[in-house]
C-alpha atoms as a PDB file:
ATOM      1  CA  UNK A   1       0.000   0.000   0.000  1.00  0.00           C
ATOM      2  CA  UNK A   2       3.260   2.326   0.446  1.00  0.00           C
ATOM      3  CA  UNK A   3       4.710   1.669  -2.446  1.00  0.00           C
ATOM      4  CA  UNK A   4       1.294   2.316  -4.497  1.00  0.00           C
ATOM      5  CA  UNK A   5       0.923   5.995  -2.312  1.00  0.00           C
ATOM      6  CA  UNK A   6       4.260   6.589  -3.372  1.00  0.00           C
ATOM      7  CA  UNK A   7       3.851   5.637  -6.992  1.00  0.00           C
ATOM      8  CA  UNK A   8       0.542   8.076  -7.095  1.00  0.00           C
ATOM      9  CA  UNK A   9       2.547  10.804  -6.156  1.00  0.00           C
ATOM     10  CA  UNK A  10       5.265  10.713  -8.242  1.00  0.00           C
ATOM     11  CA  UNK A  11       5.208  13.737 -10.583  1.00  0.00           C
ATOM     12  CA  UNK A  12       6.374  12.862 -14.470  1.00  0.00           C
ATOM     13  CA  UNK A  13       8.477  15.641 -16.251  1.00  0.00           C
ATOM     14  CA  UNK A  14       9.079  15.249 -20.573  1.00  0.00           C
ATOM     15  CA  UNK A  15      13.090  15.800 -21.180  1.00  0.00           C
ATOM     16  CA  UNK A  16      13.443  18.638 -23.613  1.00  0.00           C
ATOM     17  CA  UNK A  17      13.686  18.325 -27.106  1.00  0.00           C
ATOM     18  CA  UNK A  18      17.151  20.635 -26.781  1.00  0.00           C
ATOM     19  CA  UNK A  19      19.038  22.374 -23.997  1.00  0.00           C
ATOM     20  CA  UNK A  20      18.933  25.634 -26.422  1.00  0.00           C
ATOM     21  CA  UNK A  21      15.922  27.822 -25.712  1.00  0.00           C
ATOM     22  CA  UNK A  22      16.167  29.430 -29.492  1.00  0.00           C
ATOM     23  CA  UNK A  23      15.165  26.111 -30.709  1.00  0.00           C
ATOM     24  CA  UNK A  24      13.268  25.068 -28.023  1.00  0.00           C
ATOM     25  CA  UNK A  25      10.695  27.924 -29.007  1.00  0.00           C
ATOM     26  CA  UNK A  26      11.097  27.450 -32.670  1.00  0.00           C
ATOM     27  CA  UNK A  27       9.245  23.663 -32.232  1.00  0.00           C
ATOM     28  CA  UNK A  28       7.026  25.115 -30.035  1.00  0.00           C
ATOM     29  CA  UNK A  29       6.012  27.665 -33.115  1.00  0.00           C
ATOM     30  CA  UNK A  30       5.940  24.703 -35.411  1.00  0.00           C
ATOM     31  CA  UNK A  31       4.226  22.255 -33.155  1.00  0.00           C
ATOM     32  CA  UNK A  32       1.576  25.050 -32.679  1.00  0.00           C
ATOM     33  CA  UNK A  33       1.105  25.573 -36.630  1.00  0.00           C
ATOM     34  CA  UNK A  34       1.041  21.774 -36.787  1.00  0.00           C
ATOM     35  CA  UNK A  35      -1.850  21.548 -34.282  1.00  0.00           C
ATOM     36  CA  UNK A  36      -3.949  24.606 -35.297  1.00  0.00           C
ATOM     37  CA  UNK A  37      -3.807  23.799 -38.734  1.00  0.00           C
ATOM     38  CA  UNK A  38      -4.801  20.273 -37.528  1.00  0.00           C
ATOM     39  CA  UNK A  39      -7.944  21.618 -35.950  1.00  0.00           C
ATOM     40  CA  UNK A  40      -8.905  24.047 -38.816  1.00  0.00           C
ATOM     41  CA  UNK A  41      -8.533  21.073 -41.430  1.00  0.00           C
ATOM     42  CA  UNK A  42     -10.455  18.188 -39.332  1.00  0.00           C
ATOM     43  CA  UNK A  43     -13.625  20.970 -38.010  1.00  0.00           C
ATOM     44  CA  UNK A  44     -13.647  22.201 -41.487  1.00  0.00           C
ATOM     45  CA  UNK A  45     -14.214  18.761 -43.055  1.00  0.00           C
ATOM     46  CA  UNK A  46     -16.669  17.776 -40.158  1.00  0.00           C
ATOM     47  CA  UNK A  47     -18.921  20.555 -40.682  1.00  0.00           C
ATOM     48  CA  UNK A  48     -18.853  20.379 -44.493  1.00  0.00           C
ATOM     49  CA  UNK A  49     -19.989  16.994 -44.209  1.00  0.00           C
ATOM     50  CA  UNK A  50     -22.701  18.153 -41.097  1.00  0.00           C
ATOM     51  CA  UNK A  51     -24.376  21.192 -43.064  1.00  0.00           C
ATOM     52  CA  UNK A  52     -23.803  19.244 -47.137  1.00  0.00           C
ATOM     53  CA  UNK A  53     -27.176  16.857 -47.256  1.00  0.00           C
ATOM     54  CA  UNK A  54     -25.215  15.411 -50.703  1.00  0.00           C
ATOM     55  CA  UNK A  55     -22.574  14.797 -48.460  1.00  0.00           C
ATOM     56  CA  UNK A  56     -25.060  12.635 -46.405  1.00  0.00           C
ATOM     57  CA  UNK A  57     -23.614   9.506 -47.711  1.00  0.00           C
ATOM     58  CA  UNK A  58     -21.737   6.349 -45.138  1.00  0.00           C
ATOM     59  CA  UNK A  59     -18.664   7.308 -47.259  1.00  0.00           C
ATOM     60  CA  UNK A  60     -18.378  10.924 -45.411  1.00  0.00           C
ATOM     61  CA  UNK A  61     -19.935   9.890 -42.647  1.00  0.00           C
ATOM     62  CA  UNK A  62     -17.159   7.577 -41.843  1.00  0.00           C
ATOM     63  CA  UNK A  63     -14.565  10.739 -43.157  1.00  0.00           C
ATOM     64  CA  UNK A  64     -16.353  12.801 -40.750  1.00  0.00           C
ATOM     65  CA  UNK A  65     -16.256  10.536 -37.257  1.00  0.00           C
ATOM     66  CA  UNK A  66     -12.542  10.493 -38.602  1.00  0.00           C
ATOM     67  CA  UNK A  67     -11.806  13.693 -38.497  1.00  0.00           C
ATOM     68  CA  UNK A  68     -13.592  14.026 -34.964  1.00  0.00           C
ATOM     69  CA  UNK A  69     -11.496  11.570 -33.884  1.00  0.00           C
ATOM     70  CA  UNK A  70      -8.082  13.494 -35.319  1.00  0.00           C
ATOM     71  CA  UNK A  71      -9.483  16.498 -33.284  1.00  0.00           C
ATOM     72  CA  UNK A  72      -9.403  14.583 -29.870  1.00  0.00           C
ATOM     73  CA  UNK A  73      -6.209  12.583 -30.609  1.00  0.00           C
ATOM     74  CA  UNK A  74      -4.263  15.500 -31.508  1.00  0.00           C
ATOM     75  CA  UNK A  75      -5.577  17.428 -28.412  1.00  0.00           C
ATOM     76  CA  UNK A  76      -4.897  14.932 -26.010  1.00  0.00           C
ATOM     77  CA  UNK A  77      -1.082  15.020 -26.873  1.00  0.00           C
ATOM     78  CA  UNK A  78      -0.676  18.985 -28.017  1.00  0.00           C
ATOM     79  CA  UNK A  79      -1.407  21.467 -24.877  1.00  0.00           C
ATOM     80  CA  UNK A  80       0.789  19.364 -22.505  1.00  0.00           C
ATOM     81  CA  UNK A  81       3.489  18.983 -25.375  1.00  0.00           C
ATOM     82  CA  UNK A  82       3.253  22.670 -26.024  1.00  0.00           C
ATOM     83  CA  UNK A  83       3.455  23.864 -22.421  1.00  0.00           C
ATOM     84  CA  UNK A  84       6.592  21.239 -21.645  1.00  0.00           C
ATOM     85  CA  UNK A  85       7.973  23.289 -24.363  1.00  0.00           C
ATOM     86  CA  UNK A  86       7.344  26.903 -23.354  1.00  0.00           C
ATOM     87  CA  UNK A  87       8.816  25.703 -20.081  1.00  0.00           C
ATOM     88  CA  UNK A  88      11.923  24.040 -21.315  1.00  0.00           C
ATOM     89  CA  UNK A  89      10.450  20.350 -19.911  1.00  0.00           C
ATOM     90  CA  UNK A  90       9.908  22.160 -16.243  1.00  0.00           C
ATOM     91  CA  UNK A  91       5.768  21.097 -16.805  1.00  0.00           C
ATOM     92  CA  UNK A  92       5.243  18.126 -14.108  1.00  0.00           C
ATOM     93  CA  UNK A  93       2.554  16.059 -14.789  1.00  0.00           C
ATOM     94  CA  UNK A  94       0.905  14.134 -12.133  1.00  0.00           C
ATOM     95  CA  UNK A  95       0.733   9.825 -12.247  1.00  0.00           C
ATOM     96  CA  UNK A  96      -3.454   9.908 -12.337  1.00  0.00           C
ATOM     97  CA  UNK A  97      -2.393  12.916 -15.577  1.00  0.00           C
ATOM     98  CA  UNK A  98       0.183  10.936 -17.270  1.00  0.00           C
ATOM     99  CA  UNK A  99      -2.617   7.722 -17.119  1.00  0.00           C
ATOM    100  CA  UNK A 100      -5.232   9.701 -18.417  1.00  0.00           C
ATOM    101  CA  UNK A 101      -3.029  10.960 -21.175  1.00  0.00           C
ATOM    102  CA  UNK A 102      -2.074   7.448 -21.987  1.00  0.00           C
ATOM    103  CA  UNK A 103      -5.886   6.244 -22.108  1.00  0.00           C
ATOM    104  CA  UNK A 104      -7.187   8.718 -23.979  1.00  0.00           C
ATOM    105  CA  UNK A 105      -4.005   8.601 -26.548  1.00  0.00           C
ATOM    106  CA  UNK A 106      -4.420   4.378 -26.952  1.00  0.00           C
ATOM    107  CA  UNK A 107      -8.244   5.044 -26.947  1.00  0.00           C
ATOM    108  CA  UNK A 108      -8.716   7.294 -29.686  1.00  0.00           C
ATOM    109  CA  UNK A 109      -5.866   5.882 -31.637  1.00  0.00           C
ATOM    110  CA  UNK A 110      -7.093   2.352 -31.853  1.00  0.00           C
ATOM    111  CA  UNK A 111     -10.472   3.765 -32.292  1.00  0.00           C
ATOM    112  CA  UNK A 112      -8.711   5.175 -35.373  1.00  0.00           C
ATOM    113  CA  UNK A 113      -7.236   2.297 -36.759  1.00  0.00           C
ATOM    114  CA  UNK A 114     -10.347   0.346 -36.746  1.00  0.00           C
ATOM    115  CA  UNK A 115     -12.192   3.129 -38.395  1.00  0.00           C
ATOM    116  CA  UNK A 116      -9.832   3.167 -41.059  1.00  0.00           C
ATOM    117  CA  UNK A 117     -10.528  -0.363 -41.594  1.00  0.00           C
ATOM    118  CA  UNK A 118     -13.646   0.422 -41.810  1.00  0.00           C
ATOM    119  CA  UNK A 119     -13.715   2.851 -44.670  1.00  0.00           C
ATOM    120  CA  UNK A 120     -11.517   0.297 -46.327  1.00  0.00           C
ATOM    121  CA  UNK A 121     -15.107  -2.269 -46.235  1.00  0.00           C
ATOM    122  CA  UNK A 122     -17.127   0.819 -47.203  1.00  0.00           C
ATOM    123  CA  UNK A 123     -14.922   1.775 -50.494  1.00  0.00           C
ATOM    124  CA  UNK A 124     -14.831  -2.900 -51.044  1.00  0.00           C
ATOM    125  CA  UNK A 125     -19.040  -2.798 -50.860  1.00  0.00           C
ATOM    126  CA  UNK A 126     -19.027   0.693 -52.848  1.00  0.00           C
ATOM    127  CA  UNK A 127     -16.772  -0.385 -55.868  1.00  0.00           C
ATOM    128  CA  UNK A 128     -17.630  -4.366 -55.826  1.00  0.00           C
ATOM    129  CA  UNK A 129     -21.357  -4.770 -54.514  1.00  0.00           C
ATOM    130  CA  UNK A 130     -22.568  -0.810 -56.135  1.00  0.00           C
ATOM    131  CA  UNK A 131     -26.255  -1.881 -56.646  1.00  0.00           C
ATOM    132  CA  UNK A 132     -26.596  -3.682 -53.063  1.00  0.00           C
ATOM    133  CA  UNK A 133     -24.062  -0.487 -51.688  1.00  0.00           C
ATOM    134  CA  UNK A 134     -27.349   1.203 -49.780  1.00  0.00           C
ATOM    135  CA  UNK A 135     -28.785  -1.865 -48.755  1.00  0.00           C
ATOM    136  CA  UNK A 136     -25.414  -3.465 -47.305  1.00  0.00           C
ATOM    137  CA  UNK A 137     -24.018  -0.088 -45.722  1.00  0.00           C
ATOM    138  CA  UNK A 138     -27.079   0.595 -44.161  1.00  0.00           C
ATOM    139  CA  UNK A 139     -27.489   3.848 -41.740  1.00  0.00           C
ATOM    140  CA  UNK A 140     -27.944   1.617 -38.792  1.00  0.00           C
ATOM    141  CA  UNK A 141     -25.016  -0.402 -39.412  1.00  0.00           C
ATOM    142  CA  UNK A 142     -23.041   2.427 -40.034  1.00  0.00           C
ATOM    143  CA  UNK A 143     -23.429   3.702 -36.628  1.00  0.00           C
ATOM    144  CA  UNK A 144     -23.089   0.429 -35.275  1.00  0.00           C
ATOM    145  CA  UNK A 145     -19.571   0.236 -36.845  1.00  0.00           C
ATOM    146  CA  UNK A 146     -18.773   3.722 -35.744  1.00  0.00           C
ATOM    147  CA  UNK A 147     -19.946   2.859 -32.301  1.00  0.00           C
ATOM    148  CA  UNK A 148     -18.391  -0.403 -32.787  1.00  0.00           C
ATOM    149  CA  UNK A 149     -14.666   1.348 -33.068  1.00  0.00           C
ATOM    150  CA  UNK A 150     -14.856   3.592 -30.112  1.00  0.00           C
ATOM    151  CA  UNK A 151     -15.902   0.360 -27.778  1.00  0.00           C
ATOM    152  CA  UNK A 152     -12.926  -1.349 -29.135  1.00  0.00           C
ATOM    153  CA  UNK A 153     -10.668   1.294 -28.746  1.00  0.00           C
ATOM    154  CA  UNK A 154     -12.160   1.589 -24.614  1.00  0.00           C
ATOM    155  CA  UNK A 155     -11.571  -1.995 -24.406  1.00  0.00           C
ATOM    156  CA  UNK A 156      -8.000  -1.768 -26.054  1.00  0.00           C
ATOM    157  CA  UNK A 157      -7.228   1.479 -23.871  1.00  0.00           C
ATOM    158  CA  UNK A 158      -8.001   0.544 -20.412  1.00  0.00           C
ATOM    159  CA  UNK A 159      -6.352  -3.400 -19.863  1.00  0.00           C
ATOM    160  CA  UNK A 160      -2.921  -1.599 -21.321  1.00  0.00           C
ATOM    161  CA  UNK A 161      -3.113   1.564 -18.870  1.00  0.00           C
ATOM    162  CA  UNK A 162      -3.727  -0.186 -15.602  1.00  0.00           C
ATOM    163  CA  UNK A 163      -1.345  -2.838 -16.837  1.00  0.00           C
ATOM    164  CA  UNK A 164       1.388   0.133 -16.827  1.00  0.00           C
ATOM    165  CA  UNK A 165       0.350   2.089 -14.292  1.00  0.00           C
ATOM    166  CA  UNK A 166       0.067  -0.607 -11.752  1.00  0.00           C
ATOM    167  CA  UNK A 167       4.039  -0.694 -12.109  1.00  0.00           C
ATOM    168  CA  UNK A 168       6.302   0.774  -9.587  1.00  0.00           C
ATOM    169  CA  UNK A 169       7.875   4.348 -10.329  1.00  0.00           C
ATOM    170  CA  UNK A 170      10.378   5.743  -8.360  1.00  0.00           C
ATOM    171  CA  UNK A 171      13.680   8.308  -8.914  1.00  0.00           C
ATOM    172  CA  UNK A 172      14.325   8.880 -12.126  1.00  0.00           C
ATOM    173  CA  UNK A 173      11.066  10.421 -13.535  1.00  0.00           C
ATOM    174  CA  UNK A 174      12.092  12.131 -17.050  1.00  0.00           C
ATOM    175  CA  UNK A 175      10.124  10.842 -19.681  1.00  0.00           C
ATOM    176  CA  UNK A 176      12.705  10.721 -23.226  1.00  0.00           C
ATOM    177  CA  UNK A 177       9.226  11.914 -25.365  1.00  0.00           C
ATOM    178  CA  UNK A 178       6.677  14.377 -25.393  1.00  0.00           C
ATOM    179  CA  UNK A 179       3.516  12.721 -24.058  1.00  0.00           C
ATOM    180  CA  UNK A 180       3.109   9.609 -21.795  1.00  0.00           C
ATOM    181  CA  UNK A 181       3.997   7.186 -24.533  1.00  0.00           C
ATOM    182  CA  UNK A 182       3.541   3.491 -23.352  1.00  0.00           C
ATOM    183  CA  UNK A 183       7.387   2.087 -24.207  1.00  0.00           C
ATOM    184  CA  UNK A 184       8.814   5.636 -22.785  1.00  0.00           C
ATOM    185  CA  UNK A 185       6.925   5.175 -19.279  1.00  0.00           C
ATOM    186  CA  UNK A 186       7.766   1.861 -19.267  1.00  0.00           C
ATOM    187  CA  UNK A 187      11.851   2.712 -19.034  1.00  0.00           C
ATOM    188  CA  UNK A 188      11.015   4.345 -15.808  1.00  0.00           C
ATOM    189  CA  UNK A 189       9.505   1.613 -14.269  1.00  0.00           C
ATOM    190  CA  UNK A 190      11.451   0.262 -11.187  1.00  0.00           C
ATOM    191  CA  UNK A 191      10.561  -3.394 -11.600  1.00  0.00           C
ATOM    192  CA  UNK A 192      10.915  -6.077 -14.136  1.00  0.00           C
ATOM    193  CA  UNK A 193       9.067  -4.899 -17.392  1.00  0.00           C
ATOM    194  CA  UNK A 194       9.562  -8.162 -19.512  1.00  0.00           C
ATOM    195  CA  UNK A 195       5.498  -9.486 -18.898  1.00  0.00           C
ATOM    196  CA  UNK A 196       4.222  -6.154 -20.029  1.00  0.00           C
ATOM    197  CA  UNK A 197       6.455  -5.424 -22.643  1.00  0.00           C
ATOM    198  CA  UNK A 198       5.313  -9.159 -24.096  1.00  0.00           C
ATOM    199  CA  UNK A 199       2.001  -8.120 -23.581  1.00  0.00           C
ATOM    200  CA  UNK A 200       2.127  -4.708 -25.274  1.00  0.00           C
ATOM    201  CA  UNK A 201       4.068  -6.153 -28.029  1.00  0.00           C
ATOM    202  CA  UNK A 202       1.276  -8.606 -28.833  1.00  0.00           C
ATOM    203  CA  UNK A 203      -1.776  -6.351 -28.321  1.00  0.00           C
ATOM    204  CA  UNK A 204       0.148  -4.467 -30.545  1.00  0.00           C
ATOM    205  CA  UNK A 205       0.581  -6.655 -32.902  1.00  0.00           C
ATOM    206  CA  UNK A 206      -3.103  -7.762 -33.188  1.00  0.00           C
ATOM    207  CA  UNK A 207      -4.540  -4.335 -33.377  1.00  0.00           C
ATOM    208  CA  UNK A 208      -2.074  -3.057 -35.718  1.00  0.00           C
ATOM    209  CA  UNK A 209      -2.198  -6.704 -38.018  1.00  0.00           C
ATOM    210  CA  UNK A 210      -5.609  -7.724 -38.048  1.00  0.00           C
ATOM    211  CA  UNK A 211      -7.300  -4.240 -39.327  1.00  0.00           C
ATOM    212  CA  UNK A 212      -4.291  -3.728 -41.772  1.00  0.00           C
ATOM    213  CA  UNK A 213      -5.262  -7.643 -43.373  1.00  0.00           C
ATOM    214  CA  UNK A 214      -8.695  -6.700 -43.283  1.00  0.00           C
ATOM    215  CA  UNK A 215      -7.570  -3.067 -45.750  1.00  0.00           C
ATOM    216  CA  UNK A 216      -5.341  -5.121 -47.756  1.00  0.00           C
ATOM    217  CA  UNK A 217      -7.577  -7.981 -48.294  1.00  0.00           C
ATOM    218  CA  UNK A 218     -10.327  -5.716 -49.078  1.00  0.00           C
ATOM    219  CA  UNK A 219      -8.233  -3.443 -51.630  1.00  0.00           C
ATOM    220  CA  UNK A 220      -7.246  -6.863 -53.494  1.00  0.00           C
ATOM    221  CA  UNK A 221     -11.347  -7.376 -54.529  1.00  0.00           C
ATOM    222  CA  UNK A 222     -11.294  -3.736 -55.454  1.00  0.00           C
ATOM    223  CA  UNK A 223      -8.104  -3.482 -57.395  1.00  0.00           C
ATOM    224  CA  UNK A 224      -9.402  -6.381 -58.832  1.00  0.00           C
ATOM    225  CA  UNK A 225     -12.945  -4.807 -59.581  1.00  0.00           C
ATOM    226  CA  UNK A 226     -11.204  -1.722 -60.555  1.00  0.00           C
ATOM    227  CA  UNK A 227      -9.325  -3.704 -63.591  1.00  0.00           C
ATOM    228  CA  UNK A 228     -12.681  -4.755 -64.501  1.00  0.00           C
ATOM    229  CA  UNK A 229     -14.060  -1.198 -64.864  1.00  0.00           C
ATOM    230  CA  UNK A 230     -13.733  -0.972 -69.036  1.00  0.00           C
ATOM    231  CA  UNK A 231     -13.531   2.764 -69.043  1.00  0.00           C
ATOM    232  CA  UNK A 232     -10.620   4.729 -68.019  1.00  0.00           C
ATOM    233  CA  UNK A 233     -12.917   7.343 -66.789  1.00  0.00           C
ATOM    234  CA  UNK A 234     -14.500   4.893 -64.229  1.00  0.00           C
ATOM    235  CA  UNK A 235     -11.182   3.214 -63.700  1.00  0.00           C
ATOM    236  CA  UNK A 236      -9.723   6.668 -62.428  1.00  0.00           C
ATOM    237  CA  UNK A 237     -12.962   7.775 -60.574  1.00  0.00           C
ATOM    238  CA  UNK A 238     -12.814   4.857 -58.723  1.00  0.00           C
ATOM    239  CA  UNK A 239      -9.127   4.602 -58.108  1.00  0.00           C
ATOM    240  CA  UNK A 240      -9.326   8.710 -56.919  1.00  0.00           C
ATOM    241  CA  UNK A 241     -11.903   7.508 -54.045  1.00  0.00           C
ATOM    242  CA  UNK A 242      -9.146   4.897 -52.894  1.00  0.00           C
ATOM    243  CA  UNK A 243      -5.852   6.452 -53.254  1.00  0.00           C
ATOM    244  CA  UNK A 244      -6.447   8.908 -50.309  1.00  0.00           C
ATOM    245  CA  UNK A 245      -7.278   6.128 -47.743  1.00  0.00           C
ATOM    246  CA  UNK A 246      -4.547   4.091 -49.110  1.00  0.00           C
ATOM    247  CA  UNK A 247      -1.848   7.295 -48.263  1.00  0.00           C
ATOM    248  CA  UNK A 248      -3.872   7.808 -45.465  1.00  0.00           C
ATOM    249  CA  UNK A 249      -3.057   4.119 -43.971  1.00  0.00           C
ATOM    250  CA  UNK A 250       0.157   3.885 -44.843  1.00  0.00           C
ATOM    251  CA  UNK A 251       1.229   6.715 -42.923  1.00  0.00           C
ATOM    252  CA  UNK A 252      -0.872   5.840 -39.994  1.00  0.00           C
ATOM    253  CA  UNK A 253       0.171   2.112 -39.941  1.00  0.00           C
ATOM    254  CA  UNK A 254       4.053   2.589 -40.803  1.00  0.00           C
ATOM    255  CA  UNK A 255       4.965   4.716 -38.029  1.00  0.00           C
ATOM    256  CA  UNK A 256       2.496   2.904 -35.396  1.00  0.00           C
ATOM    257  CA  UNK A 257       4.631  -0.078 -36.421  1.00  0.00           C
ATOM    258  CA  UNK A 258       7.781   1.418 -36.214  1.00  0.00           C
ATOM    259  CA  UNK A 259       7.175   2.630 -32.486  1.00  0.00           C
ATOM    260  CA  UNK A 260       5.213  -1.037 -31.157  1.00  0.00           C
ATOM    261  CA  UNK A 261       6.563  -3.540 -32.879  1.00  0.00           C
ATOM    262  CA  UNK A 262      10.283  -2.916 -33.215  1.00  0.00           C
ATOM    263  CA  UNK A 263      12.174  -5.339 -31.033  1.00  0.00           C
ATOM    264  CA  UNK A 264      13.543  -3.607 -27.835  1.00  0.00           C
ATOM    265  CA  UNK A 265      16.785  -4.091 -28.683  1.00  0.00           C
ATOM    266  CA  UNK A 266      16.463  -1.649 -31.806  1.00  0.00           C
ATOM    267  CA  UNK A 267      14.301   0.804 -30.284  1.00  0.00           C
ATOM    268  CA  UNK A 268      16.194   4.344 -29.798  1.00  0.00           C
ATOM    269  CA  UNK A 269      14.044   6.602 -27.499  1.00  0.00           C
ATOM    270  CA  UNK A 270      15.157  10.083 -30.139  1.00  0.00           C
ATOM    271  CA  UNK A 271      14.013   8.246 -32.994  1.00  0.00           C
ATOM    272  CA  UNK A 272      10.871   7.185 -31.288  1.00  0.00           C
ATOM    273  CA  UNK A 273       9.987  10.508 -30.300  1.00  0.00           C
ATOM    274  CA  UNK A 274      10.512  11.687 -34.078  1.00  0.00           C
ATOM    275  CA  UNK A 275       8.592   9.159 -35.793  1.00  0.00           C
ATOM    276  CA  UNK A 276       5.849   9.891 -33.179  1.00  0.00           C
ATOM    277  CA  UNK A 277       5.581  13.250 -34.288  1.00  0.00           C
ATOM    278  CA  UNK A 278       4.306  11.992 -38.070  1.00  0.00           C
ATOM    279  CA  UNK A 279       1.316   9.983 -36.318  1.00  0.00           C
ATOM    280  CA  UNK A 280       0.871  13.087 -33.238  1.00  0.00           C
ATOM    281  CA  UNK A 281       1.124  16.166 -35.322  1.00  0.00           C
ATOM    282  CA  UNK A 282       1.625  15.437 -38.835  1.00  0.00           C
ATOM    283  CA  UNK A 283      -0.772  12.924 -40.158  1.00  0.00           C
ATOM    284  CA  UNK A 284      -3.911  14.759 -38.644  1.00  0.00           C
ATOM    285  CA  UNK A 285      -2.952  17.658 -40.910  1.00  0.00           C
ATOM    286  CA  UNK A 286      -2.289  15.302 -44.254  1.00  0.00           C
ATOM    287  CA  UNK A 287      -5.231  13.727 -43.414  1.00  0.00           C
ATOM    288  CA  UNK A 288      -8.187  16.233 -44.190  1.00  0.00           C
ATOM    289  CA  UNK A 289      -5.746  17.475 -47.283  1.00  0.00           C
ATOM    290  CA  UNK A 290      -4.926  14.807 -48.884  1.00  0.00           C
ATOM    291  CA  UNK A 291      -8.914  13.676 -48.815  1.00  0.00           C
ATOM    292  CA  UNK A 292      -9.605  17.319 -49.487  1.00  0.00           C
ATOM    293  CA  UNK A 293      -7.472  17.252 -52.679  1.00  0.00           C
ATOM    294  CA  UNK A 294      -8.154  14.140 -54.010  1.00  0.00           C
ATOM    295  CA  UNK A 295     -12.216  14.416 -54.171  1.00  0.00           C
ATOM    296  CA  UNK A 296     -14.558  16.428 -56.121  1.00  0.00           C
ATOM    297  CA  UNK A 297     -17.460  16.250 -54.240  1.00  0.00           C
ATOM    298  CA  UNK A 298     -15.598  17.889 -50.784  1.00  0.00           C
ATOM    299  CA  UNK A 299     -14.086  20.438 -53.491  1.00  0.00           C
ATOM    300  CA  UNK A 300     -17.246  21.644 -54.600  1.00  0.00           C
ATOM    301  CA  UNK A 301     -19.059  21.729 -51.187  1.00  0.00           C
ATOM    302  CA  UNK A 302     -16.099  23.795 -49.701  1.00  0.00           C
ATOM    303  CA  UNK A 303     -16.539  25.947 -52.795  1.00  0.00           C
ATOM    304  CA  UNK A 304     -19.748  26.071 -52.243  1.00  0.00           C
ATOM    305  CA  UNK A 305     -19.387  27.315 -48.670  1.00  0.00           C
ATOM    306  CA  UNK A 306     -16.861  29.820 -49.218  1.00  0.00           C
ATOM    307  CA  UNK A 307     -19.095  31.376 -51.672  1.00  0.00           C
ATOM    308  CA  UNK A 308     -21.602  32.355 -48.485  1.00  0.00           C
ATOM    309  CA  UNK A 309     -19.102  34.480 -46.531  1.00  0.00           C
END
């Protein structure tokens, strides 16, 4: 019971990402931009999609609950991360803080990783099934699947924070990253970290494997359907609705594997923290543009809005 007082009032402190203030201030200005622009890009989409009734399709819908998902994700990781860096890493952050950080970040990040496995079946019934598309993708299943990815992101999120945080800290309490990043908190542990590194490394594995062979197994059938498609105009409409959510997953999935599922051994806590600023800061703002870019039917309703003011 002393040991777990003493563990819940440990206070958590992120090491800086460089002893000169100049530069120190210079992320901070960038990591701002990052996140701002982050939050402009995702809202904007999101209420294009809320106030466009011929946007009122399970394609957008799913694009939508996306982007309100890159709106939470970023913001659990980007005040703290800004503030550390204002103060040169002299931010604490509490044990119950650092948890809740952790949650929230596992939570809505395997919420997202579902979801995009999800549009991946949406753009397979779409492209292969087209005249049973409204009958399979259903409003009411589309919700379910939406509801369907935050439960499994809860249920992903809250085995793997008590698992951590039921670990013993105590004297060193720097954290080598910029949020409470599962493999970074686990270095500080005082106690043998084998069991829950085997058991993050696995959980990681089957969230990160089984959505990723669920994409790729549905992109076969539609490559596959596309090849079918005898006009080039068709070919390239329906390649355009696919190539965004391909770029989109392979950014999201390649540095999510990087970070939990290199062996231990290879793992280098700088590189870590770089890589995790493509999946923190970076791939929220690529997301909305590069789905912005690539399709007409977001074009024109932006178009469309910006006309009004």
């Amino acid at each position: 019971m002393e040991e777990i007082n003493k563990t819940a009032k440990i206070q958590f402190f992120f090491r800086p990402f460089s002893a000169d203030p100049k530069i120190q201030v210079g992320i901070f200005v960038a990591f701002l931009v990052m996140y701002l622009t982050s939050l402009g890009g995702n809202t904007t989409i999101a209420v294009l999609v809320q106030i466009n009734p011929s946007l009122h399709i399970p394609m957008y819908f799913f694009l939508a609950n996306l982007a309100v998902l890159e709106i939470f994700y970023t913001s659990a990781i980007a005040p703290l991360a800004l503030a550390n860096l204002l103060s040169r890493g002299k931010t604490p952050v509490s044990n119950p803080g650092c948890g809740a950080q952790m949650f929230f970040f596992i939570f809505l990040g395997g919420a997202d990783c579902v979801l995009l496995a999800v549009m991946a079946y949406d753009r397979f019934v779409a492209i292969c099934y087209p005249l049973r598309y409204t009958r399979i993708m259903s409003w009411p299943l589309c919700v379910e699947l939406v509801v369907g990815s935050l439960v499994l992101g809860f249920l992903l999120s809250l085995p793997l924070t008590i698992l951590i945080f039921h670990l013993p800290f105590c004297g060193h309490n720097e954290i080598h990253h910029f949020y409470c990043d599962m493999p970074a908190v686990m270095r500080l542990a005082c106690a043998d970290t084998h069991t829950h590194q085997t058991a993050l490394y696995i959980i990681s594995f089957i969230v990160l494997s089984v959505p990723l062979s669920l994409i790729s197994t549905s992109y076969i059938f539609i490559m596959a359907a596309i090849l079918r498609i005898r006009s080039a105009e068709g070919r390239h409409r329906a390649f355009s609705t696919c190539s965004s959510h391909i770029l989109v997953v392979l950014l999201q999935y390649g540095c999510t594997s990087f970070i939990y599922l290199s062996p231990r051994s290879s793992y280098s806590p700088e590189m870590g923290r770089v890589v995790s600023v493509v999946y923190t800061f970076i791939t929220p703002i690529l997301n909305p543009l590069i789905y912005s870019m690539r399709n007409r039917e977001l074009k024109d309703a932006l178009r469309r809005a910006l006309r009004k003011f």
